[in-house]
PDB file of N, CA and C in Angstrom:
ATOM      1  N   UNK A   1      59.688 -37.673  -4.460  1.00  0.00           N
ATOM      2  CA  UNK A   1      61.057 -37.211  -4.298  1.00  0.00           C
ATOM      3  C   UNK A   1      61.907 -37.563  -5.509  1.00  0.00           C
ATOM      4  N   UNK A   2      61.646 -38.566  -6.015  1.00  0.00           N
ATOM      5  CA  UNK A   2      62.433 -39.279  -7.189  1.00  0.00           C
ATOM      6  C   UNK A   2      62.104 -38.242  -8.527  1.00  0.00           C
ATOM      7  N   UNK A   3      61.498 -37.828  -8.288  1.00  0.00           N
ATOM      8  CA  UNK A   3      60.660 -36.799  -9.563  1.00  0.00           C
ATOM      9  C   UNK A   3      61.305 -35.445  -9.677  1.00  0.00           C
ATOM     10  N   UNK A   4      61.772 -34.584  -8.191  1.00  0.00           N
ATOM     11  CA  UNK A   4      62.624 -34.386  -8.042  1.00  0.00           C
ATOM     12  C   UNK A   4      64.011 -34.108  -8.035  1.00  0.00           C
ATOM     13  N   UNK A   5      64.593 -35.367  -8.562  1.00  0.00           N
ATOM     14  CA  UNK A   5      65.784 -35.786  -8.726  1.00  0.00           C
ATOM     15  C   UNK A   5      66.424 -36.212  -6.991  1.00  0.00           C
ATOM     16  N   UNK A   6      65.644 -36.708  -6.441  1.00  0.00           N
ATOM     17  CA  UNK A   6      66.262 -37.586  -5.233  1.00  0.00           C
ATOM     18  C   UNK A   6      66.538 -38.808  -6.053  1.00  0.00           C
ATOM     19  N   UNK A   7      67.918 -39.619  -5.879  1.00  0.00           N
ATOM     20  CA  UNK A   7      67.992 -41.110  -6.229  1.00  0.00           C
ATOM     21  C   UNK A   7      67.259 -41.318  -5.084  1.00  0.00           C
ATOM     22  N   UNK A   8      66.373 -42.897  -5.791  1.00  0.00           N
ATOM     23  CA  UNK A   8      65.498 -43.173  -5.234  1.00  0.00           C
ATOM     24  C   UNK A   8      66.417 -44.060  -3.595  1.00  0.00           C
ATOM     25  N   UNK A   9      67.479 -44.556  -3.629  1.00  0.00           N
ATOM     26  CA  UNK A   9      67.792 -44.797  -2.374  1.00  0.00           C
ATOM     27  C   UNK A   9      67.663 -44.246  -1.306  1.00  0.00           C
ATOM     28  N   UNK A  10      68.128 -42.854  -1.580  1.00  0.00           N
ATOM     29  CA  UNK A  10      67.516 -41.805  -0.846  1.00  0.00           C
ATOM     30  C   UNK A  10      66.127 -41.656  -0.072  1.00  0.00           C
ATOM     31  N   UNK A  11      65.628 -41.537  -1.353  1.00  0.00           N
ATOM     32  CA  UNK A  11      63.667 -41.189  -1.139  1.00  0.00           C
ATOM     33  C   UNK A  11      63.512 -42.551  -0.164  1.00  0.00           C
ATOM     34  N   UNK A  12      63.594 -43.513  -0.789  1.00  0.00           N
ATOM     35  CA  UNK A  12      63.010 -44.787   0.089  1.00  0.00           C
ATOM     36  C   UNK A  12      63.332 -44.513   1.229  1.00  0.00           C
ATOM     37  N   UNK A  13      64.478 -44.632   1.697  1.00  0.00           N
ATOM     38  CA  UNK A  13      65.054 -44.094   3.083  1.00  0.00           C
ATOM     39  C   UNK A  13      63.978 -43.254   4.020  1.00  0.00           C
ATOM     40  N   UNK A  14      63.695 -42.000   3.083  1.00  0.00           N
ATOM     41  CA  UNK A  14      63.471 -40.748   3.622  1.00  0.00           C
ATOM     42  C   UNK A  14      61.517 -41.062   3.876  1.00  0.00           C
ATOM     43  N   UNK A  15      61.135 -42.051   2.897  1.00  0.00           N
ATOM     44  CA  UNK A  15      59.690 -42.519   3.139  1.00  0.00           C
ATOM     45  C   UNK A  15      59.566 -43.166   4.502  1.00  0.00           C
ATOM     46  N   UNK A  16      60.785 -44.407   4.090  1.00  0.00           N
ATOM     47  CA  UNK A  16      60.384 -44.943   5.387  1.00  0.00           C
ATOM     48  C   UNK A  16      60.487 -44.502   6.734  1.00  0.00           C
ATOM     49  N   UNK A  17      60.910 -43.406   6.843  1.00  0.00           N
ATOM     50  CA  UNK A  17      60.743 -42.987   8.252  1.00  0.00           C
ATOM     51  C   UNK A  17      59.755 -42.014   8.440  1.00  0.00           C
ATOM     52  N   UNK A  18      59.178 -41.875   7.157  1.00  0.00           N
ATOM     53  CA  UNK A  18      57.681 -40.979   7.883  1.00  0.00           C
ATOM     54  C   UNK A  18      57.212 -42.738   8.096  1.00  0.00           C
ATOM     55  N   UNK A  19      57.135 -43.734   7.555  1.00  0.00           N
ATOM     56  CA  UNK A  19      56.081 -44.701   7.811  1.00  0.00           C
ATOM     57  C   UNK A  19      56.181 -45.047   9.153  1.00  0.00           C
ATOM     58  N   UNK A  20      57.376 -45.071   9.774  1.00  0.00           N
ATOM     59  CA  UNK A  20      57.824 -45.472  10.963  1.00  0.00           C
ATOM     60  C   UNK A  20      56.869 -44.144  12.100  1.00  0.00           C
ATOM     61  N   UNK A  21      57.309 -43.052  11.677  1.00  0.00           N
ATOM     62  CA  UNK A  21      56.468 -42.231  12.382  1.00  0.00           C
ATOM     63  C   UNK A  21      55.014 -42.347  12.142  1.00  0.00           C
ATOM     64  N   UNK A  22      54.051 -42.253  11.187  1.00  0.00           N
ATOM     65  CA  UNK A  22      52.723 -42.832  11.194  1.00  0.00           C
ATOM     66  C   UNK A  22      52.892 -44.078  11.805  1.00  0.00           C
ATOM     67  N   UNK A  23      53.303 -45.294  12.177  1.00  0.00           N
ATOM     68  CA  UNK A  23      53.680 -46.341  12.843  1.00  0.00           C
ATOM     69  C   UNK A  23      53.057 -45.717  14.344  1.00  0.00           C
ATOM     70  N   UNK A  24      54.420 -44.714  14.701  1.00  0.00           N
ATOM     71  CA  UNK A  24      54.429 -44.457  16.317  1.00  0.00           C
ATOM     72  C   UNK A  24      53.219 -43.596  16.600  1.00  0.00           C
ATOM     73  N   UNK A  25      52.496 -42.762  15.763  1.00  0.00           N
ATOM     74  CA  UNK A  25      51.236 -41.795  15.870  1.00  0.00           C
ATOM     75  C   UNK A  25      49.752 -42.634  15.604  1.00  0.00           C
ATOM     76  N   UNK A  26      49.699 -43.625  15.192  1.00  0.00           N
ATOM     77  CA  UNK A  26      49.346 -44.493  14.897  1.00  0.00           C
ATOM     78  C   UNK A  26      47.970 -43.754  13.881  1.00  0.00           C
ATOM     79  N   UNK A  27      48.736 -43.271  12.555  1.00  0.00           N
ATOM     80  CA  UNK A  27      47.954 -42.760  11.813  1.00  0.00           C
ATOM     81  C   UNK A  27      48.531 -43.352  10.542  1.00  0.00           C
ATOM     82  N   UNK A  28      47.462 -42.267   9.285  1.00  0.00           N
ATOM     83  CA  UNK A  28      48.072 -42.773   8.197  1.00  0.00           C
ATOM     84  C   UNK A  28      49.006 -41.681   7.328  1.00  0.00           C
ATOM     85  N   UNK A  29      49.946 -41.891   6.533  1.00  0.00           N
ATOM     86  CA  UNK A  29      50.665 -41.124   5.806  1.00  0.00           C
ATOM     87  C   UNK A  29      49.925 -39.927   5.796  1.00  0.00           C
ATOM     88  N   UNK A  30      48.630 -39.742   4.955  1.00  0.00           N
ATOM     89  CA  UNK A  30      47.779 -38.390   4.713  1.00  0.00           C
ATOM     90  C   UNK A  30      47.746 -37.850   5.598  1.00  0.00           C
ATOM     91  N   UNK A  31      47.541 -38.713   6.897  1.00  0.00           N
ATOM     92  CA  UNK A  31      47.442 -37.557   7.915  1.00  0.00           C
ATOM     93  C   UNK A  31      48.837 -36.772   8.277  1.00  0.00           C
ATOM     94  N   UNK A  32      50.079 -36.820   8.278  1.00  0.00           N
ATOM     95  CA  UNK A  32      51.028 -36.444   9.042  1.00  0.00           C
ATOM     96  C   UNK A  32      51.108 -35.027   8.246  1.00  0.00           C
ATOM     97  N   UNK A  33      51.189 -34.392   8.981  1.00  0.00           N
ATOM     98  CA  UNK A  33      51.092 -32.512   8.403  1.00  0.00           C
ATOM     99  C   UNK A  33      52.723 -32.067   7.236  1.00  0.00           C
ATOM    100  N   UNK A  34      52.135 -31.335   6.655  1.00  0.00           N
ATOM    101  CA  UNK A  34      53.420 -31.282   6.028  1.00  0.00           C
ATOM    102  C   UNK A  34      54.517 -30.493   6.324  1.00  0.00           C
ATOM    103  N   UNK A  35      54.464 -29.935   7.364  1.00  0.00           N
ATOM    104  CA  UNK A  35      55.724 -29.931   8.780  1.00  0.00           C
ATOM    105  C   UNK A  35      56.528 -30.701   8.800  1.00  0.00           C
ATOM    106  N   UNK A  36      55.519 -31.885   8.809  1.00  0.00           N
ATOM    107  CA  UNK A  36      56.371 -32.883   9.250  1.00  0.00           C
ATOM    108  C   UNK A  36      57.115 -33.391   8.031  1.00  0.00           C
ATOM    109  N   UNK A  37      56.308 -33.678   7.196  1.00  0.00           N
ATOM    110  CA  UNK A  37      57.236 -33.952   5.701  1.00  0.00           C
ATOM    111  C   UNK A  37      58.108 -33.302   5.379  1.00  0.00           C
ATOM    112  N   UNK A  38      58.182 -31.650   5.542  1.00  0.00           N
ATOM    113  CA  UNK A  38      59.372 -30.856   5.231  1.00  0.00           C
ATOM    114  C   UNK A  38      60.671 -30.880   5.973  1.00  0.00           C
ATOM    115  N   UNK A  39      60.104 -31.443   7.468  1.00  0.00           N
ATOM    116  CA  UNK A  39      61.350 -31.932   7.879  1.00  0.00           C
ATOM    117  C   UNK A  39      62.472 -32.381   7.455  1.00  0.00           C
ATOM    118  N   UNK A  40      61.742 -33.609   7.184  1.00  0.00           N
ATOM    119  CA  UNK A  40      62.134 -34.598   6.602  1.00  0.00           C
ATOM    120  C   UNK A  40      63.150 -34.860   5.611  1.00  0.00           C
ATOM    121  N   UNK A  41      62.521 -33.811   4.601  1.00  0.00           N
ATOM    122  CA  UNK A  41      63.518 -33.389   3.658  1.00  0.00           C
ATOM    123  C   UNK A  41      62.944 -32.284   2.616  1.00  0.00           C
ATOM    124  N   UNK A  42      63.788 -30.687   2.419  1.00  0.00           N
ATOM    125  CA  UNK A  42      63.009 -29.822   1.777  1.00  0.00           C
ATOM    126  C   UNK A  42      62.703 -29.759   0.694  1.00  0.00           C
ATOM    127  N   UNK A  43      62.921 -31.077   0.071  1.00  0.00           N
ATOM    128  CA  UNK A  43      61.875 -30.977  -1.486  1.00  0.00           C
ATOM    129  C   UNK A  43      60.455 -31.227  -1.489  1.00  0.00           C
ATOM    130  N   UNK A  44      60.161 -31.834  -0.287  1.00  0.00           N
ATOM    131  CA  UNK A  44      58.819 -32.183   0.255  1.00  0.00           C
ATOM    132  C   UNK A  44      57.878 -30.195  -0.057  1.00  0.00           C
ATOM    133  N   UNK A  45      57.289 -30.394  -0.668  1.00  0.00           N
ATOM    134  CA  UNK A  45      55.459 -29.397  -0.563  1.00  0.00           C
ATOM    135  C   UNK A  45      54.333 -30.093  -0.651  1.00  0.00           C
ATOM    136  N   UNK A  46      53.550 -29.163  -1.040  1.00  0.00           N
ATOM    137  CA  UNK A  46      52.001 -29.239  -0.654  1.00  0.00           C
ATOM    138  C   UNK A  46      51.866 -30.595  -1.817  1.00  0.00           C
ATOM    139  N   UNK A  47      51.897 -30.937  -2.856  1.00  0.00           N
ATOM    140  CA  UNK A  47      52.507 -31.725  -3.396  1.00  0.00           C
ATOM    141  C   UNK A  47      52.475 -33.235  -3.094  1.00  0.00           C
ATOM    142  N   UNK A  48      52.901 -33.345  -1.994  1.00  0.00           N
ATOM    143  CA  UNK A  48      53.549 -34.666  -0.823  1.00  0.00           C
ATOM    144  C   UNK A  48      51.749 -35.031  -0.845  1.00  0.00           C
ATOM    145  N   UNK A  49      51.086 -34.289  -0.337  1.00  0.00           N
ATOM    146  CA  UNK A  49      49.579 -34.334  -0.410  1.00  0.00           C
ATOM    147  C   UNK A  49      49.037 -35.000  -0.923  1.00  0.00           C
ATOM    148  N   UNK A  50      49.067 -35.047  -2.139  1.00  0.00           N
ATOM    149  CA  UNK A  50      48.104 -35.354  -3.434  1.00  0.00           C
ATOM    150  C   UNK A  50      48.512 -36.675  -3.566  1.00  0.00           C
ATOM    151  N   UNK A  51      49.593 -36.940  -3.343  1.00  0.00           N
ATOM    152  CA  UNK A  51      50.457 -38.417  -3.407  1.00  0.00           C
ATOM    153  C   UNK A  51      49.803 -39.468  -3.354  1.00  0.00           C
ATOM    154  N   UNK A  52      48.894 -38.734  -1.917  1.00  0.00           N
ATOM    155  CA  UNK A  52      48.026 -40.390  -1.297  1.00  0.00           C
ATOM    156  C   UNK A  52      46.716 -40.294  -2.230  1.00  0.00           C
ATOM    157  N   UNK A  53      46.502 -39.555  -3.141  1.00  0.00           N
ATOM    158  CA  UNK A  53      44.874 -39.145  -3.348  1.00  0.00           C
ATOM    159  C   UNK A  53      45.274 -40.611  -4.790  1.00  0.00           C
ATOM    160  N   UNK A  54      43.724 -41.246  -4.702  1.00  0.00           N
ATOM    161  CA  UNK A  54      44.075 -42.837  -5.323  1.00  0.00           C
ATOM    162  C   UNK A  54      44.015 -41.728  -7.287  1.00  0.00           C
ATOM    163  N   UNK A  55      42.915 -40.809  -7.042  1.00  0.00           N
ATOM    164  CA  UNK A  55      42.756 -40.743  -8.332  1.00  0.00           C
ATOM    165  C   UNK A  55      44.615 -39.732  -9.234  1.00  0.00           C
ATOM    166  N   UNK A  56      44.819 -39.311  -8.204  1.00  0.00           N
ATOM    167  CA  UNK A  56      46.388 -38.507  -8.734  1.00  0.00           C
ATOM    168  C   UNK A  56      46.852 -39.450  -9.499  1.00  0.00           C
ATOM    169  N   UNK A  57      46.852 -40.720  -8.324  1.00  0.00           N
ATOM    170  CA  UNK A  57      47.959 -41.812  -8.894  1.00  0.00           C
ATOM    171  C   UNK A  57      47.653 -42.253 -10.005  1.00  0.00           C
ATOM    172  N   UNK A  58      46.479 -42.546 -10.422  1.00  0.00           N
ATOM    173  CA  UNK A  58      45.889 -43.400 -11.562  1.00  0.00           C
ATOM    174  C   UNK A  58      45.592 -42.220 -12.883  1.00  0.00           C
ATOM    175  N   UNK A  59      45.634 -41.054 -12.530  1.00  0.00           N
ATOM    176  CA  UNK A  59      45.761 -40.215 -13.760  1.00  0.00           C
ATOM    177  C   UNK A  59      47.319 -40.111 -14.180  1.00  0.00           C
ATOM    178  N   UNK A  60      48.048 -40.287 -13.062  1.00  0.00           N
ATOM    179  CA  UNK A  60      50.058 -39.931 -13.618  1.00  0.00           C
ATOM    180  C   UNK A  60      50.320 -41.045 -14.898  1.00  0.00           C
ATOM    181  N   UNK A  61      49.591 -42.208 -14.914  1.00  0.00           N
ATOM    182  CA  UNK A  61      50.199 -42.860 -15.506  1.00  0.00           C
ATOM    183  C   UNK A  61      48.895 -43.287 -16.347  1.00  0.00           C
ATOM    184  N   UNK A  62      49.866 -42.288 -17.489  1.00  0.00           N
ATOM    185  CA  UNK A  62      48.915 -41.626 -18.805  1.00  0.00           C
ATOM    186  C   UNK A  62      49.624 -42.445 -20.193  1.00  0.00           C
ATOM    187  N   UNK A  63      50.542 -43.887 -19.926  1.00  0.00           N
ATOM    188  CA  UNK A  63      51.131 -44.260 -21.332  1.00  0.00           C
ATOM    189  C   UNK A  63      50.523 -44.855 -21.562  1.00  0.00           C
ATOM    190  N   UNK A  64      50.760 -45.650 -22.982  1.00  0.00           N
ATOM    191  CA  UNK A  64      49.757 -46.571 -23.560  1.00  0.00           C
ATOM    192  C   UNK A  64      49.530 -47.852 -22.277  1.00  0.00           C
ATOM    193  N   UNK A  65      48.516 -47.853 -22.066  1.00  0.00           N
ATOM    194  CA  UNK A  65      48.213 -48.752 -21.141  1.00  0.00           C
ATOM    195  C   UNK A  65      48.590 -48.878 -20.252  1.00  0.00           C
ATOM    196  N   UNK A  66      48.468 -47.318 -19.456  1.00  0.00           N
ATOM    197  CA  UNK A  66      47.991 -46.920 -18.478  1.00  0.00           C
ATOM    198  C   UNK A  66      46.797 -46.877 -17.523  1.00  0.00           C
ATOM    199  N   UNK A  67      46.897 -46.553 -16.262  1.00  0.00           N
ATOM    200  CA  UNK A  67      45.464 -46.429 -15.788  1.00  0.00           C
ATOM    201  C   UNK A  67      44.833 -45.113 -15.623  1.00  0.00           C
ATOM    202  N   UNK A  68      45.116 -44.074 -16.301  1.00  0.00           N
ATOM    203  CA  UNK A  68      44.787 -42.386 -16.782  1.00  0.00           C
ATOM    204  C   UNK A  68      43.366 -43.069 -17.710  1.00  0.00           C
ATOM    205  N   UNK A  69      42.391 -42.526 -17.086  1.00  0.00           N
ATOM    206  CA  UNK A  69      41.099 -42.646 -17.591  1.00  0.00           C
ATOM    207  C   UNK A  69      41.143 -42.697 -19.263  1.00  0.00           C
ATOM    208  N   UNK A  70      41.683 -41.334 -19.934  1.00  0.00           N
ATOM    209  CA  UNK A  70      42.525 -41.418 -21.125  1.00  0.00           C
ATOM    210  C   UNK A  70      42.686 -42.965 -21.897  1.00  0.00           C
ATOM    211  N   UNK A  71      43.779 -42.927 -20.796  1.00  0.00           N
ATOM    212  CA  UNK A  71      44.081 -44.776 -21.985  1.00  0.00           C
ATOM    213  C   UNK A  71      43.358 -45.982 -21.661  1.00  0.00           C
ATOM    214  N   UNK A  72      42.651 -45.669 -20.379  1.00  0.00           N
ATOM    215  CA  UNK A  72      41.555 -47.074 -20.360  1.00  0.00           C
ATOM    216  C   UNK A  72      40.398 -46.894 -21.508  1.00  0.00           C
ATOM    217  N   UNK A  73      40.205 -45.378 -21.633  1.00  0.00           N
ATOM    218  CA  UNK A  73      39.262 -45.567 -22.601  1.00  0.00           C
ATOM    219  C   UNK A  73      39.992 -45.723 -24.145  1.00  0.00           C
ATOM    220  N   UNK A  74      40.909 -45.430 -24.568  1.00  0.00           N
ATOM    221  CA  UNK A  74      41.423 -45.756 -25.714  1.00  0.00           C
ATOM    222  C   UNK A  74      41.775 -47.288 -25.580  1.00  0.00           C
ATOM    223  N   UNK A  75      42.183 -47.928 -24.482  1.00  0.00           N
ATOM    224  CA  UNK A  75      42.028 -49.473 -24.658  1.00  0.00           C
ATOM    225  C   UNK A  75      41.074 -49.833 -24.913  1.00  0.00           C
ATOM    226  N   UNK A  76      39.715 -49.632 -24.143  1.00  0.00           N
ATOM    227  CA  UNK A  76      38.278 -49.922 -24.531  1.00  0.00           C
ATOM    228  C   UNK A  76      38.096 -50.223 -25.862  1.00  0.00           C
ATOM    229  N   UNK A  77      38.615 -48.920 -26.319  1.00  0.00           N
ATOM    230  CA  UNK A  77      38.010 -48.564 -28.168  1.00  0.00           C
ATOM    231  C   UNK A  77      38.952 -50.116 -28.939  1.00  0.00           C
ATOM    232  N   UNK A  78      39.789 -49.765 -28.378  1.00  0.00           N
ATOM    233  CA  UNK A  78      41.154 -50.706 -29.583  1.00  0.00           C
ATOM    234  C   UNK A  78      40.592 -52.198 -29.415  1.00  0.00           C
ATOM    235  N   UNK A  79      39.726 -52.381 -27.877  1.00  0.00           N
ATOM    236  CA  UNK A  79      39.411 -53.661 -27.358  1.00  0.00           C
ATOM    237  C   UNK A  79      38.060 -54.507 -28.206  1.00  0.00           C
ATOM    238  N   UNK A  80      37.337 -52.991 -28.753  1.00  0.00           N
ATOM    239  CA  UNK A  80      35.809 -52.961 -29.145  1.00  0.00           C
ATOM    240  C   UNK A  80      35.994 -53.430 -30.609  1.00  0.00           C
ATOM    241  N   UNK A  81      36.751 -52.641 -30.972  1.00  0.00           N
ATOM    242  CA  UNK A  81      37.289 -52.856 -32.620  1.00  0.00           C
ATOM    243  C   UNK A  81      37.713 -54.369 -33.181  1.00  0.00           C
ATOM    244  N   UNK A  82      38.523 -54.409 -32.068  1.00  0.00           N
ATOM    245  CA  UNK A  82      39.322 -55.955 -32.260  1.00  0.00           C
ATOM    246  C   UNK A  82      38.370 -57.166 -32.321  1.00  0.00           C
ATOM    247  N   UNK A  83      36.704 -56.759 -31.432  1.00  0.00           N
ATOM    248  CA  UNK A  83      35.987 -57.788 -31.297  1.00  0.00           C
ATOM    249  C   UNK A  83      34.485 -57.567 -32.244  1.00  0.00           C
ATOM    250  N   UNK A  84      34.873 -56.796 -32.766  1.00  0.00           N
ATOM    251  CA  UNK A  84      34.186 -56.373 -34.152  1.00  0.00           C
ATOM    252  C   UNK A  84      34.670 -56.860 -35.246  1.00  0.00           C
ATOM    253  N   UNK A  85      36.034 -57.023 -35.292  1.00  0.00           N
ATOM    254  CA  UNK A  85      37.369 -57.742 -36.424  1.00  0.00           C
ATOM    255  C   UNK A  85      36.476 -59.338 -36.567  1.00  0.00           C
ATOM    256  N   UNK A  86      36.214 -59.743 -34.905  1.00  0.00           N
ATOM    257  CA  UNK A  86      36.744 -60.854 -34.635  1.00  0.00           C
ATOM    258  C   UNK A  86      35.173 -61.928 -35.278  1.00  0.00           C
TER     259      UNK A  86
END
């Protein structure tokens, strides 16, 4: 949502009451349909989805020393070099 342009006071808000509802359904975030997320609030799409997927998360964050496959392996290299220096 923050990505968006929800201030994140907002978003938090608007998370925690799907958590509260996975709470009462006694499921997990992934599962709650995205019905239900759009409810919620209509910046929510298909989108909302991918959120929970572990590898999305770990490719978004692509900066230097990041966990985007990308910069673990360019740390590797910078790591290999340094102990080749050394």
């Amino acid at each position: 949502l923050v990505r968006k342009g929800i201030p994140f006071r907002k978003a938090h808000h608007i998370v925690a009451q799907a958590v509260q509802q996975a709470e009462r359904r006694r499921c997990s975030l992934h599962e709650l349909p995205l019905s239900f997320w759009q409810e919620l609030h209509p910046a929510f799409d298909e989108e909302v989805l991918h959120c929970f997927d572990a590898r999305v998360s770990v490719e978004r964050r692509n900066a230097i020393g990041g966990t985007a496959l990308a910069q673990v392996k360019r740390q590797l290299r910078n790591a290999k070099k340094w102990l080749e220096r050394e």
